[in-house]
Protein backbone atom coordinates (compact mmCIF):
# COMPACT_ATOMS: atom_id res chain seq x y z
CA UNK A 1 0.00 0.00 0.00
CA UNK A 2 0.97 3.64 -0.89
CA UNK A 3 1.99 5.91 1.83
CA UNK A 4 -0.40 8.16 0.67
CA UNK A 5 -3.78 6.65 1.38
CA UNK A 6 -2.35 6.35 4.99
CA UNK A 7 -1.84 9.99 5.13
CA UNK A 8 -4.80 10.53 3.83
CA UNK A 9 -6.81 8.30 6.54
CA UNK A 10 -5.02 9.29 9.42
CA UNK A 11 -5.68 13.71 8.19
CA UNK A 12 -9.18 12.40 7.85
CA UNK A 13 -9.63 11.17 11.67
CA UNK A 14 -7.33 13.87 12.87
CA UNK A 15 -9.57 17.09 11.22
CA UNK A 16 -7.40 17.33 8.10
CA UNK A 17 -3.55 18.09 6.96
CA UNK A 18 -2.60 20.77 9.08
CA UNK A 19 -4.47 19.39 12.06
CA UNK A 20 -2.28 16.13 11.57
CA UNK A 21 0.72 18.11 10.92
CA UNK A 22 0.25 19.79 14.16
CA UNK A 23 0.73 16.25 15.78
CA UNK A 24 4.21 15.63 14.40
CA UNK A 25 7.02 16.04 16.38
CA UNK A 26 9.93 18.22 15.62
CA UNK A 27 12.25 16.51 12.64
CA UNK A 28 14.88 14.23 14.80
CA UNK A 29 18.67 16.03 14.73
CA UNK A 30 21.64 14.37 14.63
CA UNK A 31 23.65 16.46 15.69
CA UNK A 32 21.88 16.95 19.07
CA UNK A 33 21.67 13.70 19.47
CA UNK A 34 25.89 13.24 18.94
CA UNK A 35 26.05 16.20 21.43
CA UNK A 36 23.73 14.23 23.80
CA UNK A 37 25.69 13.88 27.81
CA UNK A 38 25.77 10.20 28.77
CA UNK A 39 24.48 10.86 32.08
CA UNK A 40 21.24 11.91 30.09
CA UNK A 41 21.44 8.77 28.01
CA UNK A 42 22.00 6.60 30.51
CA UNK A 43 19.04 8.50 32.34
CA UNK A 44 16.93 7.80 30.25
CA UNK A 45 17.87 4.39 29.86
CA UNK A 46 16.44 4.14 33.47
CA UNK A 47 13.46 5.55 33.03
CA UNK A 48 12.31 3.52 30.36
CA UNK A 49 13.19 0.52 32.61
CA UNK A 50 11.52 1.18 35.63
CA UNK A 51 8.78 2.15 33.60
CA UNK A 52 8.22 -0.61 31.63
CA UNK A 53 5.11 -2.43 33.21
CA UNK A 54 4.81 0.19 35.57
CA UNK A 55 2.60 3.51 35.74
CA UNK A 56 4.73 6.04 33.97
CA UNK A 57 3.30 8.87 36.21
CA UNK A 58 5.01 7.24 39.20
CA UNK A 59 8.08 6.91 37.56
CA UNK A 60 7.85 10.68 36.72
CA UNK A 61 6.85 12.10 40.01
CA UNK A 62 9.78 10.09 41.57
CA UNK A 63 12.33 10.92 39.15
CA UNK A 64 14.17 13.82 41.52
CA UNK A 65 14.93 11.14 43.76
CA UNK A 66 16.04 8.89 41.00
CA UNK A 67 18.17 11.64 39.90
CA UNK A 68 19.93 12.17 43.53
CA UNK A 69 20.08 8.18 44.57
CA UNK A 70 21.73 7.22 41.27
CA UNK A 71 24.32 9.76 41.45
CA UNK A 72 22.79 12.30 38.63
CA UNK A 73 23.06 9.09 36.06
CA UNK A 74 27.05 9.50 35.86
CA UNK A 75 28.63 6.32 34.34
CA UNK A 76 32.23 6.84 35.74
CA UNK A 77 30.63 6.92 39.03
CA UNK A 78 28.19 4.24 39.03
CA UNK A 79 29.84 1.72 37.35
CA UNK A 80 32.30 1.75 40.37
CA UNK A 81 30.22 2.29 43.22
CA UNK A 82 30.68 -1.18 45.07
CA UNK A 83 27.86 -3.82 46.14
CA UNK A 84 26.77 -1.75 49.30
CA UNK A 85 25.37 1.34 47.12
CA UNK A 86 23.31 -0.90 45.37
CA UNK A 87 21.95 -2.52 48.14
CA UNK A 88 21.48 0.04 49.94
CA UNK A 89 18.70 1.34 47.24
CA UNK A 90 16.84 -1.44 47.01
CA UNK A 91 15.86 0.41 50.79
CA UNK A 92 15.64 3.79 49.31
CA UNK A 93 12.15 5.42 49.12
CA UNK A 94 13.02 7.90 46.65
CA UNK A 95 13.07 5.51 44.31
CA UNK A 96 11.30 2.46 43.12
CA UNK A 97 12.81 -0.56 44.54
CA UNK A 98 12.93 -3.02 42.37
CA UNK A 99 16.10 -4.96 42.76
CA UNK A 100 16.35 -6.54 39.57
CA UNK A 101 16.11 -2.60 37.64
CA UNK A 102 18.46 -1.35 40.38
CA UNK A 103 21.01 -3.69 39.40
CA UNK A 104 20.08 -3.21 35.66
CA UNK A 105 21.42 1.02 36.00
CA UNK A 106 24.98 -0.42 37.43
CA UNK A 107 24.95 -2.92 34.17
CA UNK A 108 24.03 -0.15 31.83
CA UNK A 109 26.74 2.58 33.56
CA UNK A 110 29.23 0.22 32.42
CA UNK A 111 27.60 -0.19 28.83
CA UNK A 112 27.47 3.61 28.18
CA UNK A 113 30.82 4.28 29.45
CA UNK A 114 32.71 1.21 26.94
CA UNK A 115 30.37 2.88 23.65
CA UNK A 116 31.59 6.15 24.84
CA UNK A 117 35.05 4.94 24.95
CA UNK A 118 34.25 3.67 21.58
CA UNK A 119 32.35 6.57 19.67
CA UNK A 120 33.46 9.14 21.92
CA UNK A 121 29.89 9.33 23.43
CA UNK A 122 26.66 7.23 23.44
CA UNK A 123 24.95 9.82 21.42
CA UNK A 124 27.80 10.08 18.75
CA UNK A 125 26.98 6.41 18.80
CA UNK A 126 23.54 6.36 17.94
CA UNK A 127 23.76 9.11 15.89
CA UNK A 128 25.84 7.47 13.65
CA UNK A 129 23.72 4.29 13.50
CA UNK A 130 21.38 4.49 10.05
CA UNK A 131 17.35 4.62 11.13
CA UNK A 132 17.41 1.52 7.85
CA UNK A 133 18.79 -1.06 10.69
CA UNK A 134 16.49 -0.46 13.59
CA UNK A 135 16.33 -3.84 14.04
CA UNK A 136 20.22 -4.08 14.10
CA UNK A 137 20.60 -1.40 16.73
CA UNK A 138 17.66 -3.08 19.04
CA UNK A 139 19.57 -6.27 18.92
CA UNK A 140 22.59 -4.35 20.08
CA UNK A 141 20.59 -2.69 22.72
CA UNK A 142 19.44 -6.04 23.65
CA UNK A 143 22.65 -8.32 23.88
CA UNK A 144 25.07 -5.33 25.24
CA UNK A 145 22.46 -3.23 27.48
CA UNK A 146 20.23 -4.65 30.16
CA UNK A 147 16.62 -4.93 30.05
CA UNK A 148 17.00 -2.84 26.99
CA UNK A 149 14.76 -5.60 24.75
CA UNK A 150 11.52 -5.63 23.04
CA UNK A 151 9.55 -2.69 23.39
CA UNK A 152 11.37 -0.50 25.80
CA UNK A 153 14.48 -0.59 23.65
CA UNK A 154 12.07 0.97 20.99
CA UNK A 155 10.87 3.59 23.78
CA UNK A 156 14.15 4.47 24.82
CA UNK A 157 15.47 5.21 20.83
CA UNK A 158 11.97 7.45 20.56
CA UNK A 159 12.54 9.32 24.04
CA UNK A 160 16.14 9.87 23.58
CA UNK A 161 15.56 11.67 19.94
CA UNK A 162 16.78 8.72 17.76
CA UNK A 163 14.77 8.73 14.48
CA UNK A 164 12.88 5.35 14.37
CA UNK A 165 9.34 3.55 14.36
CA UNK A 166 7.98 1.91 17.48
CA UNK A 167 5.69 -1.11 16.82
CA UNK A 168 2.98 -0.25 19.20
CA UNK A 169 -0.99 -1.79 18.49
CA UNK A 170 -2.30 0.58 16.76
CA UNK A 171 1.40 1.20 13.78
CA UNK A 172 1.26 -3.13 13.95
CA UNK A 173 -2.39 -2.55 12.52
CA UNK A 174 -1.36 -0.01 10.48
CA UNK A 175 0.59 -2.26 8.77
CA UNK A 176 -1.34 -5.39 8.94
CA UNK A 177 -3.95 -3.44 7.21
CA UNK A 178 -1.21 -2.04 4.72
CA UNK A 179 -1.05 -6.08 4.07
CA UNK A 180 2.04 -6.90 5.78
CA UNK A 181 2.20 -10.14 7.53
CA UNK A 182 2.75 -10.19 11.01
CA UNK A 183 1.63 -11.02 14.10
CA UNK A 184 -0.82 -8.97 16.02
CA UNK A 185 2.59 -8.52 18.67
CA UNK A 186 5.70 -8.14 17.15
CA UNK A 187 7.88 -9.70 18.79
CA UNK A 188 9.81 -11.86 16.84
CA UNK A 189 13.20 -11.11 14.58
CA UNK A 190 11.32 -11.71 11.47
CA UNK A 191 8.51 -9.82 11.70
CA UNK A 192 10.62 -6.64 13.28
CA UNK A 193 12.68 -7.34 9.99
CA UNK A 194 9.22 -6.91 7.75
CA UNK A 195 8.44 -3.77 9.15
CA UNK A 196 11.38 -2.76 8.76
CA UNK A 197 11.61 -3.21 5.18
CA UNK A 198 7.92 -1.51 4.91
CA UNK A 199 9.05 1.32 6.96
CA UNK A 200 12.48 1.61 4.82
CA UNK A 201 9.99 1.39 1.63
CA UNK A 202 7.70 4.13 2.71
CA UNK A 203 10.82 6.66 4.28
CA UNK A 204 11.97 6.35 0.51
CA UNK A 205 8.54 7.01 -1.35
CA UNK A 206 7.51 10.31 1.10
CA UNK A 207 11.21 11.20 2.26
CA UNK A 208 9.98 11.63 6.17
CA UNK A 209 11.28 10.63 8.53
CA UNK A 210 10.69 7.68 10.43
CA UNK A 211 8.98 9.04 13.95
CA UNK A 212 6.83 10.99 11.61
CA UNK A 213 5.95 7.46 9.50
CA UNK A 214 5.09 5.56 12.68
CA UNK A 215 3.06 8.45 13.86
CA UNK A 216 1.31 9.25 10.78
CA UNK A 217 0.51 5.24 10.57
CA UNK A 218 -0.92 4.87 14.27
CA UNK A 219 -3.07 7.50 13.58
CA UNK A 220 -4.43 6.46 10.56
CA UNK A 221 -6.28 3.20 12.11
CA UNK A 222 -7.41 1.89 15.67
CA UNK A 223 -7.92 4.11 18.88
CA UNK A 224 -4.47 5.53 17.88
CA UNK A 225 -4.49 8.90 20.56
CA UNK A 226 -1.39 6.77 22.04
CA UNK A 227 0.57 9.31 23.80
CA UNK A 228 4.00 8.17 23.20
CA UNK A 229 2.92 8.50 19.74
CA UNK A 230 1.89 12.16 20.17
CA UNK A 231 4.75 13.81 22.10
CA UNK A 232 8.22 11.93 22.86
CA UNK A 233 8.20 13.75 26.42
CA UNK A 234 4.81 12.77 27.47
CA UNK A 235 4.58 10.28 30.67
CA UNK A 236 1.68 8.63 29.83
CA UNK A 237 2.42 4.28 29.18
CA UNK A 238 -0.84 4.75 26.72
């Protein structure tokens, strides 16, 4: 299916072309992202983990104290701190105190800090990494990163500015409808690997980028007012 008669629903159900326009994000920039601090990155990398499965608007209300436990997010620092600072937070009320995601921020210190030694930052290092290989980067994100899998390594490239698609109900319909076969979840390696190709088919016909495809396509079918499809900042796990 053509690009176009997506557009075209989703400015129907969303009061026309400037009313959808309005919806879109601003165009994702590289070179912000390269110039992105890996305490932020690795920040966020925390808040998409503790909020995975978890209301969002906790997550937010807490997040000064996540900010002050975990050291403002720096990776020198935290990927040193020995085995008493991290148990001591699974007793911390400013946080959320899951063990298991405690443990995960010490794991992804140390991740951050070898890809900066590597690219010179994380950001440098996504920013380099083509928005045609989503699926390559998620698997990185995945086998070097921890709990970075699945869907909230596809949250965390959309929060942190990376220019992507994220496979939520309503862009997996999207595409179903579009006549793409894959499950009602994607989940697996081969169906990420269809919509990829899709979403690499359509950023070449309409030259857009990829946030703005996902977007465009979630809105086009389904309940679609997702808010992590309407604003990258929003809190809401919608």
């Amino acid at each position: 299916m053509s690009f176009e008669a997506i557009r075209t629903r989703a400015e129907q159900r969303k009061g026309g072309a400037a009313a959808l326009d309005r919806l879109m994000p601003p165009k994702p920039d590289p070179k912000a992202l390269a110039a992105l601090k890996d305490d932020r990155a690795l920040a966020e990398m925390t808040k998409r983990v503790f909020s995975a499965g978890f209301a969002w608007s906790v997550i937010e209300s807490k997040w000064p104290g996540f900010e002050e436990a975990f050291l403002g997010f720096d990776p020198a620092r935290l990927a040193f701190e020995p085995d008493e600072f991290w148990e001591r937070l699974t007793k911390d009320t400013r946080i959320v105190r899951n063990g298991a995601k405690i443990l995960s921020v010490r794991a992804n210190a140390r991740f951050v800090r070898d890809v900066a030694k590597e690219h010179g930052s994380f950001g440098a290092f996504l920013a380099k990494w083509p928005s045609s290989d989503e699926v390559g980067l998620l698997e990185h994100l995945a086998k070097r990163g921890d709990r970075l899998g699945g869907n909230t390594g596809q949250m965390l490239l959309r929060f942190i500015g990376w220019d992507g698609f994220v496979a939520s109900k309503d862009v997996v319909a999207c595409l179903r409808n579009a006549g793409l076969d894959i499950a009602e979840e994607v989940k697996s390696r081969r169906d990420l690997k269809l919509v990829q190709e899709q979403f690499n088919a359509w950023a070449k016909e309409t030259g857009l980028p990829y946030s703005h495809l996902s977007r465009i396509c979630a809105y086009s079918i389904g309940a679609n007012y997702q808010a992590h499809e309407t604003a990258p900042a929003s809190p809401s796990p919608a």
